[in-house]
C-alpha atoms as a PDB file:
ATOM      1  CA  UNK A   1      94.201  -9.274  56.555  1.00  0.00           C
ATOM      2  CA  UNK A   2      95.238  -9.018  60.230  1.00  0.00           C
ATOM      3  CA  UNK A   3      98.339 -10.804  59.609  1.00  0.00           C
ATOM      4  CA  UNK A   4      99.402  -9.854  56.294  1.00  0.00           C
ATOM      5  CA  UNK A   5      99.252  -6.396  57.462  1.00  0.00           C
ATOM      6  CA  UNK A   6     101.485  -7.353  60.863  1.00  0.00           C
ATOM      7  CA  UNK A   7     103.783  -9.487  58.014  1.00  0.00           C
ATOM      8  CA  UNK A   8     102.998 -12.561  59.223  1.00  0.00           C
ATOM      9  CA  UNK A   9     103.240 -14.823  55.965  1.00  0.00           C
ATOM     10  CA  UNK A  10     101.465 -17.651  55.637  1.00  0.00           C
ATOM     11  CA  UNK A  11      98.849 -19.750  53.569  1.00  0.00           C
ATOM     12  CA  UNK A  12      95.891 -21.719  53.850  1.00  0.00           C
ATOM     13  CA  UNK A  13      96.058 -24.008  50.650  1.00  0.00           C
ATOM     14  CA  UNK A  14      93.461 -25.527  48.747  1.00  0.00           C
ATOM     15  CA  UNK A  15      92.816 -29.260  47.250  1.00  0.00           C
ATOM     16  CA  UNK A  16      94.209 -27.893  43.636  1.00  0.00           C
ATOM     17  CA  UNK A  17      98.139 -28.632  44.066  1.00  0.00           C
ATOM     18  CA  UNK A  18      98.830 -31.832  43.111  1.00  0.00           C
ATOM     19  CA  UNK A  19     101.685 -31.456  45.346  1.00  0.00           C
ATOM     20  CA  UNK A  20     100.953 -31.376  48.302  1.00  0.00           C
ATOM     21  CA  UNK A  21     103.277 -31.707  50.863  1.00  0.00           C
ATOM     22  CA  UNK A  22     104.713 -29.030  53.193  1.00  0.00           C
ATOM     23  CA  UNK A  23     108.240 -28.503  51.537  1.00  0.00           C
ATOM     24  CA  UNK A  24     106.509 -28.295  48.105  1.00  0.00           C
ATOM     25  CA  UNK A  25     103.856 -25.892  49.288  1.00  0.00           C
ATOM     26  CA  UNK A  26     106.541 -23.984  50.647  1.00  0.00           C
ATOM     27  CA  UNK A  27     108.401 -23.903  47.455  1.00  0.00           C
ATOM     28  CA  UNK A  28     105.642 -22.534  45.948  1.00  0.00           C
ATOM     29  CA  UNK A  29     105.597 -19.354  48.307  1.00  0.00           C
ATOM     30  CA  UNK A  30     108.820 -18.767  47.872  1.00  0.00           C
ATOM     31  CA  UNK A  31     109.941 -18.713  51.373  1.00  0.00           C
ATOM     32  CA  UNK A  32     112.398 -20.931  53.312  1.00  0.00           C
ATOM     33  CA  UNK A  33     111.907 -22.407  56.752  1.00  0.00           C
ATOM     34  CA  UNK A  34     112.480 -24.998  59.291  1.00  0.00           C
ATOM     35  CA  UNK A  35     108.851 -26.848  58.540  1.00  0.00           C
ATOM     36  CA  UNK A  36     106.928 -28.298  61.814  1.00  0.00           C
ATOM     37  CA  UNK A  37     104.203 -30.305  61.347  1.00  0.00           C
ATOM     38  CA  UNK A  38     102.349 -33.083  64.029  1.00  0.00           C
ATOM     39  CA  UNK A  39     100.360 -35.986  63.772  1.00  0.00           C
ATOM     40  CA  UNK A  40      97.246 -34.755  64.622  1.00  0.00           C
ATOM     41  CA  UNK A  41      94.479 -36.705  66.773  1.00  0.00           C
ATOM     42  CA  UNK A  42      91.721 -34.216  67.856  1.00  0.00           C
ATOM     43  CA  UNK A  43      93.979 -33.945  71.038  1.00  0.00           C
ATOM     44  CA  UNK A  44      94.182 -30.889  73.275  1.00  0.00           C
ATOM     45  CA  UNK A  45      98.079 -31.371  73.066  1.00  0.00           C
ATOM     46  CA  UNK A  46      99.908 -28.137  72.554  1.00  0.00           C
ATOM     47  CA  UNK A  47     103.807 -28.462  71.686  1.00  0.00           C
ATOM     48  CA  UNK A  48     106.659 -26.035  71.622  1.00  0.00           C
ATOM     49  CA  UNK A  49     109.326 -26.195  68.781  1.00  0.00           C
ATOM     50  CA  UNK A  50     112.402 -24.612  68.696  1.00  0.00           C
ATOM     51  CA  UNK A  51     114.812 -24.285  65.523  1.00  0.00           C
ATOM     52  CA  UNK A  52     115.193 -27.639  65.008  1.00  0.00           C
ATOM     53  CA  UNK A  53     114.349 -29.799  61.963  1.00  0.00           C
ATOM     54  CA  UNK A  54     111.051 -31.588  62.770  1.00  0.00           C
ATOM     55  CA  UNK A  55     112.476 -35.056  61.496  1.00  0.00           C
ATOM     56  CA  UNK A  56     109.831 -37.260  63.089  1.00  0.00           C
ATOM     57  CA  UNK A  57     106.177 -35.649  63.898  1.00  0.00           C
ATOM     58  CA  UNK A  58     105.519 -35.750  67.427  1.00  0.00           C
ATOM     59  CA  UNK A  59     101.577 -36.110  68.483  1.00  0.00           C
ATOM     60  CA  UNK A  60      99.886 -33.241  68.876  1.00  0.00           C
ATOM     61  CA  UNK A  61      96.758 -30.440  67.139  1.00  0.00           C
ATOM     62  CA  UNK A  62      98.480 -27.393  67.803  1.00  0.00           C
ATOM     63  CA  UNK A  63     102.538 -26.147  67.878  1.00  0.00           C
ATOM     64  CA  UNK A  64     103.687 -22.983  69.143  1.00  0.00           C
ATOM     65  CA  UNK A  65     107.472 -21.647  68.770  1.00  0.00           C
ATOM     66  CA  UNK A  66     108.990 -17.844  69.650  1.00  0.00           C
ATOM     67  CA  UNK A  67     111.752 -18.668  67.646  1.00  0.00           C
ATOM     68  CA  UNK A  68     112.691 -16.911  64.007  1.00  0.00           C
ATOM     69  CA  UNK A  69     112.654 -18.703  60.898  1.00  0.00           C
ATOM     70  CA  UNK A  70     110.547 -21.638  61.555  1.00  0.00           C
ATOM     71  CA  UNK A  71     107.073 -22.161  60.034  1.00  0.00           C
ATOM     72  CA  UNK A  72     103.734 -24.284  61.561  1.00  0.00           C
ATOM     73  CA  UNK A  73     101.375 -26.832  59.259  1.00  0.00           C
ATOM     74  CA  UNK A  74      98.502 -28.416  60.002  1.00  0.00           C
ATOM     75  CA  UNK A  75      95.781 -30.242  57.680  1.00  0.00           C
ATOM     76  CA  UNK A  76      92.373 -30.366  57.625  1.00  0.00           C
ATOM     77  CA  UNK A  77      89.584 -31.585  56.248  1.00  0.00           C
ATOM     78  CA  UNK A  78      85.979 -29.889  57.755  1.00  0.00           C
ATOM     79  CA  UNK A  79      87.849 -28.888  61.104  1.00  0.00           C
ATOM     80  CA  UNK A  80      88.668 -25.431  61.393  1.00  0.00           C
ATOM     81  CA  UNK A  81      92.607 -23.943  60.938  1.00  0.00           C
ATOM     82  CA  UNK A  82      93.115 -21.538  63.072  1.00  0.00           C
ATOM     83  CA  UNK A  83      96.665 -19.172  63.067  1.00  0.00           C
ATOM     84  CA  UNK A  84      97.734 -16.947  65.861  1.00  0.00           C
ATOM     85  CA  UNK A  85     100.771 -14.504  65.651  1.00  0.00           C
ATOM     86  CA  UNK A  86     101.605 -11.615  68.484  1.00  0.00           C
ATOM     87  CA  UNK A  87     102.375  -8.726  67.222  1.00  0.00           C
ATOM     88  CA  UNK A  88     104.811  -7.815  69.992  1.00  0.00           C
ATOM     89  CA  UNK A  89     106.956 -10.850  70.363  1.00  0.00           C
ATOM     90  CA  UNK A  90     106.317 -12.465  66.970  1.00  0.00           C
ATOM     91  CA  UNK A  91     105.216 -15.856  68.717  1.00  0.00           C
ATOM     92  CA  UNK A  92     103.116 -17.907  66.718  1.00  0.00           C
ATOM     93  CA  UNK A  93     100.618 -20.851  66.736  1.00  0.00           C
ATOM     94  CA  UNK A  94      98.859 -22.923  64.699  1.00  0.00           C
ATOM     95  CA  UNK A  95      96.152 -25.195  66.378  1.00  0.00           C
ATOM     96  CA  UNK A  96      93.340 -27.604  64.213  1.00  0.00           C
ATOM     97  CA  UNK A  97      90.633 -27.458  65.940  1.00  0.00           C
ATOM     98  CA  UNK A  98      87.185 -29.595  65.510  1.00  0.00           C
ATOM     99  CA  UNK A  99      84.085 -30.678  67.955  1.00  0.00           C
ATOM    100  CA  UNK A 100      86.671 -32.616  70.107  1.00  0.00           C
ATOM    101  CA  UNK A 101      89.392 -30.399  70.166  1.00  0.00           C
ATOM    102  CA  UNK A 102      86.658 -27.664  71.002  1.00  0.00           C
ATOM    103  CA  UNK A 103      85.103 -29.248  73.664  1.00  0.00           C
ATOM    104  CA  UNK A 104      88.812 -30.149  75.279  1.00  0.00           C
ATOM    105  CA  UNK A 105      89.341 -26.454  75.104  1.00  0.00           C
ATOM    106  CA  UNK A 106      92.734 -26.819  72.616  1.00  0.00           C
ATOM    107  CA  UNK A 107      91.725 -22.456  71.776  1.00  0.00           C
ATOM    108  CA  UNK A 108      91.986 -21.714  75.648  1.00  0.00           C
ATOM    109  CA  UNK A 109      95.119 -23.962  75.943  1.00  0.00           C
ATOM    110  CA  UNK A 110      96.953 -22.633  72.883  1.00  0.00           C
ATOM    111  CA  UNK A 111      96.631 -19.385  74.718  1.00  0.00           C
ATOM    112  CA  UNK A 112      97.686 -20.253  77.953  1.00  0.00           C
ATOM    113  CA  UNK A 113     100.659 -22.100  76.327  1.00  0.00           C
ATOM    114  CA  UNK A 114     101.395 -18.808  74.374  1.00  0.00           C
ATOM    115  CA  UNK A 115     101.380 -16.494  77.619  1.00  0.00           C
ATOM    116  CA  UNK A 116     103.934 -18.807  78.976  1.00  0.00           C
ATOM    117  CA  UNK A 117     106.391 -17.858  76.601  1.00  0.00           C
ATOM    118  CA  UNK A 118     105.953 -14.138  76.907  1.00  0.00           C
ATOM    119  CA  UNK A 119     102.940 -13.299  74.721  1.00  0.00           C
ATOM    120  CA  UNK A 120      99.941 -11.175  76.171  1.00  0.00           C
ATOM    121  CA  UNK A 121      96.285 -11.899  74.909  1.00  0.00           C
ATOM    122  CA  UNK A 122      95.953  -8.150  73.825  1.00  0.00           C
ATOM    123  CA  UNK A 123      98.871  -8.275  71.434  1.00  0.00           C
ATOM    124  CA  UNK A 124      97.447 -11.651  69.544  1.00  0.00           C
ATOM    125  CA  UNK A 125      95.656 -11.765  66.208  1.00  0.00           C
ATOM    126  CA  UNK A 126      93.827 -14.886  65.214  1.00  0.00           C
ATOM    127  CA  UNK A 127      92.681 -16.119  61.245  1.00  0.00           C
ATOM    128  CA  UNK A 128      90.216 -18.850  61.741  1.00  0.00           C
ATOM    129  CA  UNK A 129      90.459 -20.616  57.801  1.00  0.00           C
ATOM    130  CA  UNK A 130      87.843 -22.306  55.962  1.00  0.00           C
ATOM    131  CA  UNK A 131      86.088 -25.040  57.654  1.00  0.00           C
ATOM    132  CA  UNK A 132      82.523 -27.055  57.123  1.00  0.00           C
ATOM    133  CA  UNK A 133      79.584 -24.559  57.894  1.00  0.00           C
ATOM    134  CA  UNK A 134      76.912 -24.946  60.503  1.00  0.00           C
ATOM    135  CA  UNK A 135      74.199 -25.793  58.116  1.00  0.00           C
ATOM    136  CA  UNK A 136      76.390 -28.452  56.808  1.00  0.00           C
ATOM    137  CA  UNK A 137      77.932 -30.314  60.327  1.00  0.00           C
ATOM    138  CA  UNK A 138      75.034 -32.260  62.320  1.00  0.00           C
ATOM    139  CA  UNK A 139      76.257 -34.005  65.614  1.00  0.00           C
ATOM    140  CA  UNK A 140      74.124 -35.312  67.994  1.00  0.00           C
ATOM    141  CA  UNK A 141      72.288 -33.483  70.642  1.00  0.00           C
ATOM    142  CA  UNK A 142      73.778 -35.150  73.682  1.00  0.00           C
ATOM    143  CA  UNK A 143      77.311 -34.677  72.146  1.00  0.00           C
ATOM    144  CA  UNK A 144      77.253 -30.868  72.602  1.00  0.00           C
ATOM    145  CA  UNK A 145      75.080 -30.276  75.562  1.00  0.00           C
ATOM    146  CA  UNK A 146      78.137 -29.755  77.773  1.00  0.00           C
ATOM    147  CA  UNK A 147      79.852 -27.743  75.432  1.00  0.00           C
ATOM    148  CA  UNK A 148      76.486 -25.384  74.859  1.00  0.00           C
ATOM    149  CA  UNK A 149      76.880 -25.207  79.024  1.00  0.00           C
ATOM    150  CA  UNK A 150      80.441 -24.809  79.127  1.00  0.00           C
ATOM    151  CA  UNK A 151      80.388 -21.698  76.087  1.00  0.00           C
ATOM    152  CA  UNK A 152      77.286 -19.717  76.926  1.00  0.00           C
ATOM    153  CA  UNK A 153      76.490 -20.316  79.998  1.00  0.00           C
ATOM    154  CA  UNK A 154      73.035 -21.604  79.483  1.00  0.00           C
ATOM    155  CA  UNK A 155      71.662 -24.885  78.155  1.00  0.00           C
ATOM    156  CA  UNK A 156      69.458 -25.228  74.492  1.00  0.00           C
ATOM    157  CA  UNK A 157      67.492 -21.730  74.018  1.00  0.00           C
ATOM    158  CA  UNK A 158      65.003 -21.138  71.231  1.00  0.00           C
ATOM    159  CA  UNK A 159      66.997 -18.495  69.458  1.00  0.00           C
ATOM    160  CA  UNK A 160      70.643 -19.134  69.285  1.00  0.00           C
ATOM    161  CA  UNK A 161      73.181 -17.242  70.899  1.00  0.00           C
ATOM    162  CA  UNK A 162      75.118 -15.907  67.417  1.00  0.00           C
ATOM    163  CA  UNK A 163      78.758 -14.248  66.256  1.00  0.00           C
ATOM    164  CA  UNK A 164      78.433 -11.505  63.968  1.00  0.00           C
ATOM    165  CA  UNK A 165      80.791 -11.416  61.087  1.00  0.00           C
ATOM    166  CA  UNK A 166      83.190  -8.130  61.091  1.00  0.00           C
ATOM    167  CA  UNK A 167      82.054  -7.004  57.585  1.00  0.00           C
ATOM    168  CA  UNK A 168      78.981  -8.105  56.191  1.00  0.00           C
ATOM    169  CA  UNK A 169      77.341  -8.427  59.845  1.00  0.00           C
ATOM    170  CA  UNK A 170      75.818 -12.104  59.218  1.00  0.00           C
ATOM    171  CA  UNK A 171      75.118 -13.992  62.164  1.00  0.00           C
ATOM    172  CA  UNK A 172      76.488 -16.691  62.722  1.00  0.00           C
ATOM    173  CA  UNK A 173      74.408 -18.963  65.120  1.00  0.00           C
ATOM    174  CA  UNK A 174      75.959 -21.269  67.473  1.00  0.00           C
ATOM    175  CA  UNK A 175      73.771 -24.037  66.867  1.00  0.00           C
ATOM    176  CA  UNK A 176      70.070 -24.723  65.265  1.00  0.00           C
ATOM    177  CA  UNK A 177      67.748 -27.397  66.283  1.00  0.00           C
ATOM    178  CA  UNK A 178      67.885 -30.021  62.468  1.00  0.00           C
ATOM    179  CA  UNK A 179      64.681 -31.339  61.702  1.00  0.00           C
ATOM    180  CA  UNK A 180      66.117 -35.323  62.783  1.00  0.00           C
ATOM    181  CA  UNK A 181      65.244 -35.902  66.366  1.00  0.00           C
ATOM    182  CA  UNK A 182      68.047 -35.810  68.990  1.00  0.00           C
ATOM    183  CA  UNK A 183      70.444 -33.853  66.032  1.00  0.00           C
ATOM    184  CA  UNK A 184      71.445 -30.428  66.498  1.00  0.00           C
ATOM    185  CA  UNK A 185      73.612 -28.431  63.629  1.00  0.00           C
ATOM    186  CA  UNK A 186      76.464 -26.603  65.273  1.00  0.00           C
ATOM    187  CA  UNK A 187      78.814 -24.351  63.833  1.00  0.00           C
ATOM    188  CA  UNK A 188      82.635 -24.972  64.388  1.00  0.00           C
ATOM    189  CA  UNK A 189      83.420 -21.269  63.970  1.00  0.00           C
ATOM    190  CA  UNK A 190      80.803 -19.752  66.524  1.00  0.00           C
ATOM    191  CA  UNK A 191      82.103 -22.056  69.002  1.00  0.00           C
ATOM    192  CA  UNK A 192      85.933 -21.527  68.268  1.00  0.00           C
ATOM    193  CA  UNK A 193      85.132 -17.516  68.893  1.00  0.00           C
ATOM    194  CA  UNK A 194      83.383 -17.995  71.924  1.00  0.00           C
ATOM    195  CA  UNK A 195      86.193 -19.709  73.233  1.00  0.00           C
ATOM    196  CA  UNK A 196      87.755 -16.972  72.361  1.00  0.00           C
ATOM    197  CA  UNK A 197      85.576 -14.149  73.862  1.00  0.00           C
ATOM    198  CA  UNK A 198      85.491 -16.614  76.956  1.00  0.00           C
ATOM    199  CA  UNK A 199      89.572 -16.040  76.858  1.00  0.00           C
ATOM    200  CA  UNK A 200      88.878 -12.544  76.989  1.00  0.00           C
ATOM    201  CA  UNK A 201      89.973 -11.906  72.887  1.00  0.00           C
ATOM    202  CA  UNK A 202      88.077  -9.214  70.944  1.00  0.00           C
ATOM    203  CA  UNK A 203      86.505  -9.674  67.627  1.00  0.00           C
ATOM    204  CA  UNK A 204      88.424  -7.074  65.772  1.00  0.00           C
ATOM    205  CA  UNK A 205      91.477  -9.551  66.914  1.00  0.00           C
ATOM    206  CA  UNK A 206      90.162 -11.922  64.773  1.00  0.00           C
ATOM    207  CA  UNK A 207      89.308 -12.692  60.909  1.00  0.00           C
ATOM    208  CA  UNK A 208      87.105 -15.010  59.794  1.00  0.00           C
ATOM    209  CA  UNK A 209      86.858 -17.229  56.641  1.00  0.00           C
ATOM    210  CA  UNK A 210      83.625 -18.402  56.186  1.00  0.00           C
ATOM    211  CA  UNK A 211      83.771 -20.593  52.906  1.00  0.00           C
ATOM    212  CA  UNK A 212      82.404 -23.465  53.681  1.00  0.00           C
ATOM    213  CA  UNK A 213      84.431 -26.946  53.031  1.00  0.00           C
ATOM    214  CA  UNK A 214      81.881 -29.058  52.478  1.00  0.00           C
ATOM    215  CA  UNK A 215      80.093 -26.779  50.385  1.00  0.00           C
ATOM    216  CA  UNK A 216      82.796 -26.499  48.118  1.00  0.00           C
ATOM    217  CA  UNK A 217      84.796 -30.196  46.580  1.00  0.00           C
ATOM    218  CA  UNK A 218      86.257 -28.291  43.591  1.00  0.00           C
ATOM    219  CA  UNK A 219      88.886 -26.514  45.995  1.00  0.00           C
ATOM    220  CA  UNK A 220      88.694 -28.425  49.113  1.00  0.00           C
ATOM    221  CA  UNK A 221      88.754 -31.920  50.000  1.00  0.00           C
ATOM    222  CA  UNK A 222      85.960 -32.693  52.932  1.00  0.00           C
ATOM    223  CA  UNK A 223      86.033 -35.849  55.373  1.00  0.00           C
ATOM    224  CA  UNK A 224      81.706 -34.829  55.842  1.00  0.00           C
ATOM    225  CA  UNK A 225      81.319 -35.002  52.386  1.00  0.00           C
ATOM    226  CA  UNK A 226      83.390 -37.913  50.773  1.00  0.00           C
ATOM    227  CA  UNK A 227      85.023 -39.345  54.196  1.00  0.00           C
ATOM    228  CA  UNK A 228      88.660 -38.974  52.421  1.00  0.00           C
ATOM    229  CA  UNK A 229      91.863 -39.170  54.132  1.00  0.00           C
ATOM    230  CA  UNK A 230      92.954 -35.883  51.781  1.00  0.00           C
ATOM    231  CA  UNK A 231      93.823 -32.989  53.767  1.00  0.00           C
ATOM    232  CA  UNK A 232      94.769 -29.294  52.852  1.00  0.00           C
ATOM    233  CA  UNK A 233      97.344 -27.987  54.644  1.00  0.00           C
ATOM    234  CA  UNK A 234      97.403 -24.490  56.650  1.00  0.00           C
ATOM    235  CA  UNK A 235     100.417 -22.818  57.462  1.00  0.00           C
ATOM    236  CA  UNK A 236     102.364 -19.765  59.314  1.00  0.00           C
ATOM    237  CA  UNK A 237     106.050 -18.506  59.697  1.00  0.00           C
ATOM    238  CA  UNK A 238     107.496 -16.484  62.534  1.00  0.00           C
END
């Protein structure tokens, strides 16, 4: 809602097209761009694009451009799409974010790379699209110990430090303890917005889509769930 209201267009598609490539999705919204894309690696790489034609993917997991008429993809599968528009300068981002991009603090980096070309934090909004749910992603304990640390400040508690959703108040916990030894269930979403928070963002900067990938194969395709190289694409224009 954030950025439909500001008229920021954009999408985040579903597994249902069979089409599914950027210039066909785009045909199907109607609109016309120069289309960016990157080959994506669960880097912290953050790259600029002007107005020119993105011919040959350049590696990266999050573009940024403050130029008109251009629009930003990136697929996922489980890991969470997350769009960023200012309302002031119309700079916009769109990063893919999951455990690794997290812990490499891409969400802190996409900012920083966005206040170098003239946006302030204040005048960002932030969609965070449908990713796989806490209760559905289990990692191993030792692989988000530092992370835990790094985003709250404190290492494993009893009762997890939680996000509360904007409308129906659910709360979202960080992490729970799974019943496998050593395995911890984290949620991709908690830790994005505490990033966030950490980056000095509100939450009524940010929406939240909470269906769950994973939970879900009739609309989207999940790497969890049936380790497929499908992807669903997420996209904004400036």
């Amino acid at each position: 809602d954030l950025l439909t209201e500001n008229s920021f267009k954009h999408a985040f598609f579903t597994k249902r097209l069979n089409n599914n490539k950027p210039i066909e999705l785009q045909n199907k919204l109607n609109l016309f761009s120069n289309i960016h894309y990157a080959h994506q690696v669960h880097s912290d790489k953050v790259i600029q694009v002007d107005n020119t034609l993105n011919l040959k993917p350049k590696i990266a997991d999050c573009l940024i451009t403050k130029e008109q008429y251009q629009s930003l993809w990136i697929y996922t599968a489980d890991c969470i799409p997350i769009l960023i528009a200012d309302i002031k300068t119309r700079n916009i981002a769109a990063c893919h974010s999951g455990l690794k991009g997290i812990k490499k603090q891409i969400i802190s980096k996409t900012l920083q790379r966005l206040e170098g070309i003239g946006s302030e934090k204040n005048n960002l909004i932030i969609a965070i699209g449908p990713s796989i749910k806490g209760d559905k992603y289990q990692v191993g304990e030792k692989d988000i110990e530092d992370l835990i640390i790094q985003l709250t400040g404190k290492r494993f508690m009893e009762t997890s430090l939680g996000i509360k959703e904007s409308k129906g108040e659910e709360m979202i916990p960080l992490f729970k303890k799974d019943s496998n030894h050593n395995k911890i269930l984290i949620d991709l979403q908690a830790a994005a917005i505490l990033q966030l928070f950490k980056e000095g963002i509100k939450r009524n900067q940010i929406n939240l889509n909470r269906i769950c990938t994973y939970s879900n194969p009739k609309l989207f395709n999940s790497y969890r769930r049936d380790k497929t190289n499908s992807r669903q694409w997420s996209c904004i224009y400036s």
